[in-house]
N, C-alpha and C. Protein backbone atom coordinates (compact mmCIF):
# COMPACT_ATOMS: atom_id res chain seq x y z
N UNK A 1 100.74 102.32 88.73
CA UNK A 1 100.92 102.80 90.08
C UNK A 1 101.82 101.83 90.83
N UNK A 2 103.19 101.90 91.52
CA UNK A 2 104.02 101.08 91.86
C UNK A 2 103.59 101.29 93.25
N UNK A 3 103.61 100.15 94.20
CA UNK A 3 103.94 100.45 95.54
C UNK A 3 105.76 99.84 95.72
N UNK A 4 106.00 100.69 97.05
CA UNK A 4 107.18 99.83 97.57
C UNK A 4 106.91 99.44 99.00
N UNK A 5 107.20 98.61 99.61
CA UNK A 5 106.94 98.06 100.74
C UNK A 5 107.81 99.07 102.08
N UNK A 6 108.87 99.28 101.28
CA UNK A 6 109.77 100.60 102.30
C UNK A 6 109.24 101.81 102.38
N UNK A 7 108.44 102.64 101.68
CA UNK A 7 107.43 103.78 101.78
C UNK A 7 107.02 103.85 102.88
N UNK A 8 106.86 105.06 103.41
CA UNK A 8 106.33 105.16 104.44
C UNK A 8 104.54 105.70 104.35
N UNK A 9 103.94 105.94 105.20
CA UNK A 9 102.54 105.34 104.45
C UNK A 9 101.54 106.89 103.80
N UNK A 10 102.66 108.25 104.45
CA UNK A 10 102.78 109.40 103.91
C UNK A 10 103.06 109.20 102.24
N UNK A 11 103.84 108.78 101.98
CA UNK A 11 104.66 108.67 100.46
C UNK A 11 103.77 108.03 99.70
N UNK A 12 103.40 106.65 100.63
CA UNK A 12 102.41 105.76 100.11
C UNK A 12 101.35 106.53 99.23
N UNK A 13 100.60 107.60 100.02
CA UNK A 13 99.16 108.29 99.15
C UNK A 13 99.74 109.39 98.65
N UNK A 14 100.81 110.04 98.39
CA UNK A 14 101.83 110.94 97.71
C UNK A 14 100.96 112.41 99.12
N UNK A 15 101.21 112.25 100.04
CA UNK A 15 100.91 113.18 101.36
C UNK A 15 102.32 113.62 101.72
N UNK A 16 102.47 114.93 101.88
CA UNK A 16 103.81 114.98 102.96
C UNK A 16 103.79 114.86 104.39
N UNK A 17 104.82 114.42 105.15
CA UNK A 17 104.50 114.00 106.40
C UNK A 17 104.43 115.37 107.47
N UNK A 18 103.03 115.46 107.58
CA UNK A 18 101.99 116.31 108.29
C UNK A 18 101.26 116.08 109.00
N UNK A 19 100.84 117.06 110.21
CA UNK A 19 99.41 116.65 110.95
C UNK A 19 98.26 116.63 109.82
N UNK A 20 98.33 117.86 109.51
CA UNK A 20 97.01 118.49 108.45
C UNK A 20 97.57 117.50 107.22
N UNK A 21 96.45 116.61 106.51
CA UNK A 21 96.07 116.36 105.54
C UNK A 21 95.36 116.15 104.81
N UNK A 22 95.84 116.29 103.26
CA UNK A 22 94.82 116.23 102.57
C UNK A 22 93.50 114.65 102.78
N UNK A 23 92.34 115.22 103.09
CA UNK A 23 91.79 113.57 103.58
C UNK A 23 91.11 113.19 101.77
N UNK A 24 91.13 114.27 101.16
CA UNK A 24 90.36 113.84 99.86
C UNK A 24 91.24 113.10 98.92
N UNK A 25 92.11 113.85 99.00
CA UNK A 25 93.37 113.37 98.24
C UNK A 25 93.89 111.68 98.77
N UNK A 26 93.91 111.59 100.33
CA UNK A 26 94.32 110.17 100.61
C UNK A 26 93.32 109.29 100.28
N UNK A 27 91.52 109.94 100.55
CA UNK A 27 90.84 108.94 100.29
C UNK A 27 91.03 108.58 98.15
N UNK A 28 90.92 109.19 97.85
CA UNK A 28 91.12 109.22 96.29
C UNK A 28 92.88 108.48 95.85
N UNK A 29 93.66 108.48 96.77
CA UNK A 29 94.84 107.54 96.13
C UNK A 29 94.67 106.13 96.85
N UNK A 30 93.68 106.18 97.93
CA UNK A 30 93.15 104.89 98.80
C UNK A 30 92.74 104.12 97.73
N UNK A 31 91.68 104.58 97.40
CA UNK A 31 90.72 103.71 96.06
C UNK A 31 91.58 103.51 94.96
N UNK A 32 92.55 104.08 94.59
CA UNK A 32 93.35 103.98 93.30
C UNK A 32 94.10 102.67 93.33
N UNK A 33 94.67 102.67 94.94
CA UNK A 33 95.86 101.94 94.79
C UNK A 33 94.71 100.70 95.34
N UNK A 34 93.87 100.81 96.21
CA UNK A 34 92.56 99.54 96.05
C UNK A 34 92.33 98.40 95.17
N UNK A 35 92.24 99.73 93.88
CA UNK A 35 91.46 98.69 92.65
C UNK A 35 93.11 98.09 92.36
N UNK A 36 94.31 99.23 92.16
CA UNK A 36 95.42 98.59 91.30
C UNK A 36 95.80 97.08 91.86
N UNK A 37 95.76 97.15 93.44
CA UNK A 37 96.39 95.90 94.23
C UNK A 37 95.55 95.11 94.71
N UNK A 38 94.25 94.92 94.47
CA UNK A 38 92.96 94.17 95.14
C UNK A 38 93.39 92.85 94.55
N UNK A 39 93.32 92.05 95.56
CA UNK A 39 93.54 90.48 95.07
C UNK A 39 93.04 89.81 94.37
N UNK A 40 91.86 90.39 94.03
CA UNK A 40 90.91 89.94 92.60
C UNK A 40 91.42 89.91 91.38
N UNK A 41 92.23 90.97 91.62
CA UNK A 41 93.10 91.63 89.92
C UNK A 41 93.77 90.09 89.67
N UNK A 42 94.75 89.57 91.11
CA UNK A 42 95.33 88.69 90.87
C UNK A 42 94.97 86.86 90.73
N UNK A 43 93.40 86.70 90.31
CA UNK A 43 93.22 85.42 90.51
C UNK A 43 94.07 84.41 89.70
N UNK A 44 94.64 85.32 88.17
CA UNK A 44 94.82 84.24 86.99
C UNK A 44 96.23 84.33 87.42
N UNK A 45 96.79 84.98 88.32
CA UNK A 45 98.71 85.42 88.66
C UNK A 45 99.06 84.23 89.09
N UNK A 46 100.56 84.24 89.35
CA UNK A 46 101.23 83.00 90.29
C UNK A 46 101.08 83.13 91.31
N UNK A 47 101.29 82.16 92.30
CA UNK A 47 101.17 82.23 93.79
C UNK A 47 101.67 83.38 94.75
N UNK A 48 103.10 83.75 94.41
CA UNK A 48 103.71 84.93 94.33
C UNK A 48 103.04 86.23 94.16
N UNK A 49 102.45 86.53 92.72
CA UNK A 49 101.91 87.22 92.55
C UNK A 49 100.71 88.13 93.62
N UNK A 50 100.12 86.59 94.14
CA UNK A 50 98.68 86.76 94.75
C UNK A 50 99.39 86.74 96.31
N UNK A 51 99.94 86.34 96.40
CA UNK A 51 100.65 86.43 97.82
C UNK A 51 101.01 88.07 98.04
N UNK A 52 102.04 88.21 97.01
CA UNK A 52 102.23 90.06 97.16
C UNK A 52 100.75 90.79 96.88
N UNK A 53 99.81 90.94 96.03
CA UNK A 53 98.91 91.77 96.26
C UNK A 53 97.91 91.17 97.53
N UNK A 54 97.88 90.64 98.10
CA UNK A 54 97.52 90.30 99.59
C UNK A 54 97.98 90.97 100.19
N UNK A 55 99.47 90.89 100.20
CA UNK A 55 100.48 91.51 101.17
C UNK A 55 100.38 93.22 100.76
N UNK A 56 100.12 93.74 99.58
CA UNK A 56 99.75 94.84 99.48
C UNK A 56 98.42 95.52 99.59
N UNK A 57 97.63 94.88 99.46
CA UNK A 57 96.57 95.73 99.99
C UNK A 57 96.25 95.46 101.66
N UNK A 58 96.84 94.67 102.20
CA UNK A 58 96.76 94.37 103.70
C UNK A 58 97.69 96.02 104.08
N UNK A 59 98.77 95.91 103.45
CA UNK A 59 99.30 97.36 104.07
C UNK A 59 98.50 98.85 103.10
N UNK A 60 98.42 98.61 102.24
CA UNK A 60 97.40 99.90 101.92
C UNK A 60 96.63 100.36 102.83
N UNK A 61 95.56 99.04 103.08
CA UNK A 61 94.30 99.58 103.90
C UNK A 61 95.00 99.57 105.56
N UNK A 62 96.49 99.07 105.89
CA UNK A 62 96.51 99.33 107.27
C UNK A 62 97.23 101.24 107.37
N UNK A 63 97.97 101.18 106.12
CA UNK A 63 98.51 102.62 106.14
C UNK A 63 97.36 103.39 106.29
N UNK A 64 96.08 103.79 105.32
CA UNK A 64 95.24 104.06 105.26
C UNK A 64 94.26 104.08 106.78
N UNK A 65 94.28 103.42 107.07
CA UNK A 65 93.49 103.27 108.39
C UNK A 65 94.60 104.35 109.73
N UNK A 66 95.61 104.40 109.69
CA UNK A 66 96.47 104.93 110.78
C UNK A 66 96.39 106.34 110.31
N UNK A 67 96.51 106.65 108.86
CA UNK A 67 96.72 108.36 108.76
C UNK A 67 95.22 109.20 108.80
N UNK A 68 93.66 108.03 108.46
CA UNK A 68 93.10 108.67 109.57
C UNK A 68 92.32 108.99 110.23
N UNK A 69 93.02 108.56 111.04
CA UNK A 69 92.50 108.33 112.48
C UNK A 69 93.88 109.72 112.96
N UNK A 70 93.68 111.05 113.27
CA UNK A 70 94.78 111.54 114.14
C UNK A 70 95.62 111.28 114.97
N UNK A 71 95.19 110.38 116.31
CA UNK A 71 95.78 109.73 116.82
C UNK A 71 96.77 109.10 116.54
N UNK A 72 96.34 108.08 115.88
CA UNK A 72 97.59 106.74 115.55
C UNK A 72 97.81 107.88 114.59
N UNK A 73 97.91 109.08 113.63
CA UNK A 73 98.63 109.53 113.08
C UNK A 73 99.98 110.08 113.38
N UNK A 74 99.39 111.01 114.43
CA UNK A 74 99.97 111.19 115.41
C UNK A 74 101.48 110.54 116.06
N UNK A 75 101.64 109.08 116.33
CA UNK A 75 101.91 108.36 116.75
C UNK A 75 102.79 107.61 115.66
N UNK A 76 102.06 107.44 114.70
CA UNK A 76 102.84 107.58 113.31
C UNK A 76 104.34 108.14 113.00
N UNK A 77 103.50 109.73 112.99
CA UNK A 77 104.55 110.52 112.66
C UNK A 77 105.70 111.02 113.40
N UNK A 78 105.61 110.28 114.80
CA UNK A 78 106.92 110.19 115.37
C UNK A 78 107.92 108.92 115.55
N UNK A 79 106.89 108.15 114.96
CA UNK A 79 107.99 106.77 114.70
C UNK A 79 108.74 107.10 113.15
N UNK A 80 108.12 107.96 112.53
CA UNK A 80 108.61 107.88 111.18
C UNK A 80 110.00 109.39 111.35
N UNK A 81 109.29 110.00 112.01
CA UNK A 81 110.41 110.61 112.84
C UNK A 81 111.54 110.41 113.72
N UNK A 82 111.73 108.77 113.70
CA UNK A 82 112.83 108.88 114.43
C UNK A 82 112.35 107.62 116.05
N UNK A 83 111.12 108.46 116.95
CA UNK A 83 111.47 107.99 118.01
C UNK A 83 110.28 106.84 118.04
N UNK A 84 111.24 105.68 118.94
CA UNK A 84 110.54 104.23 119.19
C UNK A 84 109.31 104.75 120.37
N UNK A 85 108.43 103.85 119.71
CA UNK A 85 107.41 104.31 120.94
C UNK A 85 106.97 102.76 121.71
N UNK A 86 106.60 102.86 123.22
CA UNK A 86 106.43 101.42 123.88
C UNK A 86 105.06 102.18 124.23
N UNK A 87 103.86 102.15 123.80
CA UNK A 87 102.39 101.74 124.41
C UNK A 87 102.45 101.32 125.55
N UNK A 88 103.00 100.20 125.76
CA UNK A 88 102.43 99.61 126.57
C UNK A 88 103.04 99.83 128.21
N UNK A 89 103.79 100.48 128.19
CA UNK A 89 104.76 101.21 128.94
C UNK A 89 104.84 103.10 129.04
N UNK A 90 104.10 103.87 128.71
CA UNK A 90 104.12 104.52 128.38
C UNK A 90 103.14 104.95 129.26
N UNK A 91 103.00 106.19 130.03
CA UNK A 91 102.10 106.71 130.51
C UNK A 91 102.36 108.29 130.72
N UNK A 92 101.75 109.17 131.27
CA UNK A 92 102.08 110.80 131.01
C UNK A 92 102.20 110.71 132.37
N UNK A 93 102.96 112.14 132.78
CA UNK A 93 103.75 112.30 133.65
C UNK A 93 102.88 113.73 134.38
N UNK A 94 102.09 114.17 133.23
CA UNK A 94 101.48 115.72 133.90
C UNK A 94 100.65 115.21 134.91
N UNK A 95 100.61 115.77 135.85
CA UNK A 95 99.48 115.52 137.17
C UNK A 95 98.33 116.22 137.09
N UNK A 96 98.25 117.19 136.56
CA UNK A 96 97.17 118.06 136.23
C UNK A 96 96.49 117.33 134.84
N UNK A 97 97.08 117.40 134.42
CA UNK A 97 96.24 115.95 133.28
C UNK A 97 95.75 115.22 133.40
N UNK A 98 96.18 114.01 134.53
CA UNK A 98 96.20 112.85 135.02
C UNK A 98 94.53 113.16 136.25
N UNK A 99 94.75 114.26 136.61
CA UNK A 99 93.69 114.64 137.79
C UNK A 99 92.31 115.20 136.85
N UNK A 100 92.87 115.91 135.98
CA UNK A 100 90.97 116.27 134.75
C UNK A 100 90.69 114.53 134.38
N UNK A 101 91.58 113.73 133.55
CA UNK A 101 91.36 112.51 133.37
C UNK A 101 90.30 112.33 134.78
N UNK A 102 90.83 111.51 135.69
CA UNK A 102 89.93 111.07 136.86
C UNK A 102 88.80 111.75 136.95
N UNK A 103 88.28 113.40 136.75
CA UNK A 103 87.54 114.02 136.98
C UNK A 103 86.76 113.84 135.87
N UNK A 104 86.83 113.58 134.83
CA UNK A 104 85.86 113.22 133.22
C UNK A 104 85.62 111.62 133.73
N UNK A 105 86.02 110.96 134.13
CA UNK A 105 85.60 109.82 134.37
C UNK A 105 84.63 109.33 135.99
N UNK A 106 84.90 110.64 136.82
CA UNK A 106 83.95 110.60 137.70
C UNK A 106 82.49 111.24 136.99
N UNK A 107 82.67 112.50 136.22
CA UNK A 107 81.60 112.53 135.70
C UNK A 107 80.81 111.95 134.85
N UNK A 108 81.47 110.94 133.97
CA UNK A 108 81.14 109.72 133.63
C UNK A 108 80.13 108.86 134.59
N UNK A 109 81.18 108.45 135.41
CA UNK A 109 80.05 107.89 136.10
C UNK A 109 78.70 108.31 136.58
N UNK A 110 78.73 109.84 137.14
CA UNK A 110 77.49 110.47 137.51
C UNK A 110 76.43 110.83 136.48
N UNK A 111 76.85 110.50 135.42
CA UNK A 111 75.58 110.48 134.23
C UNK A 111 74.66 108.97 134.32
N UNK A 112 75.30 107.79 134.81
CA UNK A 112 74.85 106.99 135.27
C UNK A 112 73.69 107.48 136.34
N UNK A 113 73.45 107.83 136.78
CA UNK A 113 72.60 108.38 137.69
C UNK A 113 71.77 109.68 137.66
N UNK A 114 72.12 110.55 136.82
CA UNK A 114 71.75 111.66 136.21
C UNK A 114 70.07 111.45 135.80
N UNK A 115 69.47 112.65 135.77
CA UNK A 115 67.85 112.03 135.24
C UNK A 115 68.13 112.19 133.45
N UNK A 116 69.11 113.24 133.24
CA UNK A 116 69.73 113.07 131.17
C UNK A 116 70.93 112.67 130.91
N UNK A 117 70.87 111.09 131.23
CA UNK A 117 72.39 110.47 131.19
C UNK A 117 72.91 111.25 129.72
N UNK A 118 71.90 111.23 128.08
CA UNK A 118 72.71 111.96 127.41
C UNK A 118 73.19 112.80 127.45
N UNK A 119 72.11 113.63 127.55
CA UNK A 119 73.44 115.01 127.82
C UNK A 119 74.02 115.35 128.42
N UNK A 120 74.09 114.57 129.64
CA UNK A 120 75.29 114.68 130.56
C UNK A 120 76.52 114.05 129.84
N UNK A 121 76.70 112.82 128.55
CA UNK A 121 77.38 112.68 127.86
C UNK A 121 77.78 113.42 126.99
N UNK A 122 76.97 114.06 126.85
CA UNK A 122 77.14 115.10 125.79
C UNK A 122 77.94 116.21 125.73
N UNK A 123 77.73 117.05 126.99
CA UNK A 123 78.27 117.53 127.65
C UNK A 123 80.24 117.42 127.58
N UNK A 124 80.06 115.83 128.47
CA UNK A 124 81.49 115.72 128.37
C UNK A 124 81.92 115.64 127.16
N UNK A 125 81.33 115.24 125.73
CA UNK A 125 82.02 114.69 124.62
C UNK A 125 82.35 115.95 124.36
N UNK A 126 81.51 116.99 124.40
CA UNK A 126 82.20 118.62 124.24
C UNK A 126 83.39 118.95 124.51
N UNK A 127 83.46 118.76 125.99
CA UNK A 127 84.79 118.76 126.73
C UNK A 127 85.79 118.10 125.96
N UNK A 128 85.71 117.31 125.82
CA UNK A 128 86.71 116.24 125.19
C UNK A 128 87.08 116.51 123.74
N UNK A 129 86.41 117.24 122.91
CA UNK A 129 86.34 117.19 121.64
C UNK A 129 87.15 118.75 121.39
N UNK A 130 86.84 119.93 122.52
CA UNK A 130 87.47 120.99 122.59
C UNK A 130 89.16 120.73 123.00
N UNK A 131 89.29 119.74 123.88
CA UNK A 131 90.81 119.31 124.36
C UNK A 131 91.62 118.17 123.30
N UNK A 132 90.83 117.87 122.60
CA UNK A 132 91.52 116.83 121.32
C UNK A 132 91.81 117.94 120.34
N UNK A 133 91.39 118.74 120.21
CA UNK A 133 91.51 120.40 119.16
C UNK A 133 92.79 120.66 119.84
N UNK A 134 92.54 120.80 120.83
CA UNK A 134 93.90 121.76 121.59
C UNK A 134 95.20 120.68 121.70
N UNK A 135 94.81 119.52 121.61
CA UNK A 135 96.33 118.40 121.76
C UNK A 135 96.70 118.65 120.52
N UNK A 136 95.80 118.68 119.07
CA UNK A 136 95.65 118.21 117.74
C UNK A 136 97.10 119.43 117.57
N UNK A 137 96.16 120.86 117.80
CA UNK A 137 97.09 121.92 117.81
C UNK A 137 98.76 121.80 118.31
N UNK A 138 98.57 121.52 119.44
CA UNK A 138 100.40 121.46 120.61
C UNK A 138 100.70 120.05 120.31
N UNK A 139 100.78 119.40 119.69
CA UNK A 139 101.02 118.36 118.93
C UNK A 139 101.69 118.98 117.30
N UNK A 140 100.91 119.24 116.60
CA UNK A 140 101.29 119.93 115.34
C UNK A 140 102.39 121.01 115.46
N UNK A 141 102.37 121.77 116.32
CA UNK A 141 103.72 122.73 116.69
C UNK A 141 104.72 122.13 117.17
N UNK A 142 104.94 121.39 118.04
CA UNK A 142 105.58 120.88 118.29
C UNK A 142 106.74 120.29 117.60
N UNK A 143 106.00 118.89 116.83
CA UNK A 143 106.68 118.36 115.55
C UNK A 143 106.87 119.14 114.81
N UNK A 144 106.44 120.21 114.32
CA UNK A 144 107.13 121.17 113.21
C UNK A 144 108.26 121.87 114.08
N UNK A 145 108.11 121.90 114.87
CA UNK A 145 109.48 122.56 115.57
C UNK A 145 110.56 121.97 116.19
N UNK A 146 110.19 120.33 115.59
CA UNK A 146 111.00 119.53 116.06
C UNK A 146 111.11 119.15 117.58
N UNK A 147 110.41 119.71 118.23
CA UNK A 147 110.76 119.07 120.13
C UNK A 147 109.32 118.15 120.01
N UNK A 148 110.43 116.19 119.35
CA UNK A 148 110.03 115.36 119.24
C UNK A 148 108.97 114.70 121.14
N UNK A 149 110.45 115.19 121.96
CA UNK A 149 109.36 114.32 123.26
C UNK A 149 108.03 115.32 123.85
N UNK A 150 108.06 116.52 123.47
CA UNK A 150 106.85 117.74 123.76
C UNK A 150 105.70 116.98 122.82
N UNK A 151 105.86 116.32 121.63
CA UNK A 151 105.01 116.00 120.85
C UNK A 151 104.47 114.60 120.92
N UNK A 152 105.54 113.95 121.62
CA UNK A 152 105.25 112.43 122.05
C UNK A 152 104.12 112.79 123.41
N UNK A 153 104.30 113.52 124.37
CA UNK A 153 104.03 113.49 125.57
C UNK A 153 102.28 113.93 124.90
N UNK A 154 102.16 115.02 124.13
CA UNK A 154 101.06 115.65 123.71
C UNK A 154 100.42 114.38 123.16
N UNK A 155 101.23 113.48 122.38
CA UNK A 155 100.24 112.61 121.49
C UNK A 155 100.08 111.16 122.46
N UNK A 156 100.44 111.32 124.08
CA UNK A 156 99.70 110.57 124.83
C UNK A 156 98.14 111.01 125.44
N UNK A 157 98.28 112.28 125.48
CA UNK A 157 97.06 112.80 125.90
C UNK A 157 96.18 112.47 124.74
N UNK A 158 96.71 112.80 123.72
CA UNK A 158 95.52 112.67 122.74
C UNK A 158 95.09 111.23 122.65
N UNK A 159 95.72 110.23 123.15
CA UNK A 159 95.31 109.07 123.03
C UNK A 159 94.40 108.90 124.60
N UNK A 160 94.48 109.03 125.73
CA UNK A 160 94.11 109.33 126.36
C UNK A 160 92.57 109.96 126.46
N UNK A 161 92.25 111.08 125.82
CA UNK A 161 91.22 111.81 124.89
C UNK A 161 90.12 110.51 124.28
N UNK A 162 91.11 109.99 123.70
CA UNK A 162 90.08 109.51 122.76
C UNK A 162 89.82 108.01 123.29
N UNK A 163 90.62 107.65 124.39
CA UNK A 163 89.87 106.51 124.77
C UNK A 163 88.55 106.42 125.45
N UNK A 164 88.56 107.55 126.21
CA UNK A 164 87.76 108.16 127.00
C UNK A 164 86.35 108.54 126.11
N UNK A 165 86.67 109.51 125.01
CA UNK A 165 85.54 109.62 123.68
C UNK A 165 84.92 107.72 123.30
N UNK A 166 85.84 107.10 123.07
CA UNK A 166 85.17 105.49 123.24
C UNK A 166 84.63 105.45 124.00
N UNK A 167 84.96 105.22 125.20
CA UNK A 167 84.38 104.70 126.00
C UNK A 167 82.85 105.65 126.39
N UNK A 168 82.60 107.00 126.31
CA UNK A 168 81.56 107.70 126.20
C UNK A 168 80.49 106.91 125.11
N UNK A 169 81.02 106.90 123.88
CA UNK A 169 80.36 106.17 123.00
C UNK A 169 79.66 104.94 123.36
N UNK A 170 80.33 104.16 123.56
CA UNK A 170 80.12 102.50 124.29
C UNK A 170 78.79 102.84 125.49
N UNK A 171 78.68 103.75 126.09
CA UNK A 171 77.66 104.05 127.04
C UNK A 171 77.00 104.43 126.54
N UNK A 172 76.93 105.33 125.65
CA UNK A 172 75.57 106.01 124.99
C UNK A 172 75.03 104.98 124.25
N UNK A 173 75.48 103.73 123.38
CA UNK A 173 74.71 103.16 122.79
C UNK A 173 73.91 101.98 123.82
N UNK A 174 74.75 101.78 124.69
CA UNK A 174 74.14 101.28 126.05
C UNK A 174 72.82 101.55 126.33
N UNK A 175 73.00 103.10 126.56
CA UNK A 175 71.37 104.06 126.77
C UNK A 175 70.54 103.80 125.77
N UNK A 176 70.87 103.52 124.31
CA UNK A 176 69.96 103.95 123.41
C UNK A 176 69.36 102.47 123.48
N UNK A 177 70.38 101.22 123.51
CA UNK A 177 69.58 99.70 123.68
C UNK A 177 69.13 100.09 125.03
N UNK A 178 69.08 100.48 125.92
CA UNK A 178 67.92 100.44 127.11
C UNK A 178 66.79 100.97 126.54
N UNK A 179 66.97 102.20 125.98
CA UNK A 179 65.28 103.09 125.49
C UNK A 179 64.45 102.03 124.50
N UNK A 180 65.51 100.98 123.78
CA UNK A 180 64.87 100.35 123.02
C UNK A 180 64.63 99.16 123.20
């Protein structure tokens, strides 16, 4: 099993570059290329040797980790497409987006106070989990149709989405160390 370091991390698990993928297939060339490049293989190698399978399974398991997770797939597949992306600079422009955001996070807060903070979490994770479907979707059309910034803009929301799904999380286990 050869890796090349120029592969992109699609090629890497023999995936074509897609929203939809195979997850059995990546997890099953994950473990393959695991055992082939695990640094163990290389204790009796040269320094070299053990230096590159370091250096290769550090990018296995980081390729592996980005395709999936949708998101950073997402995000992925438009750098591999072409366009530079700045995080850290980057924010969405829809106002109507920007205004449900604020409104999932006021209701956030009011589960704090709620007499079923869960399922008032619960609730929202619904919400949230129905609108990560619908980015997942206008995201996937998009890039297949090539209108790269329709798909960039979509795969801010979806990041957006899912910080918010964290941060839901992070509270609920909150609740569950209070009950306990």
């Amino acid at each position: 099993m050869q890796v090349d370091l120029q592969q992109n991390y699609f090629e890497l698990f023999g995936l074509p570059v897609d929203f939809q993928i195979d997850e059995d297939l990546m997890h099953d060339n994950h473990q393959k290329l695991q055992s082939a490049f695990h640094p163990d293989r290389f204790v009796n190698g040269t320094d070299q040797e053990k230096r590159l399978a370091v250096q290769k399974a550090a990018w296995i398991n980081e390729a592996y980790e980005i395709l999936k997770d949708p998101v950073k797939r997402a995000r992925y597949m438009l750098e591999v497409g072409g366009l530079h992306l700045n995080d850290d600079h980057e924010t969405t422009g829809d106002t109507a987006f920007l205004m449900e955001q604020i409104e999932l996070r006021e209701e956030m807060d009011q589960c704090r106070s709620c007499s079923d903070p869960m399922r008032c979490c619960d609730h929202i994770t619904n919400k949230l989990d129905q609108r990560s479907k619908e980015y997942s979707a206008d995201f996937e059309a998009f890039y297949q149709q090539g209108y790269m910034e329709d798909a960039r803009q979509v795969s801010k929301k979806m990041q957006f989405v899912q910080r918010i799904l964290e941060q839901i999380d992070e509270y609920q286990l909150e609740l569950e160390d209070d009950i306990n």
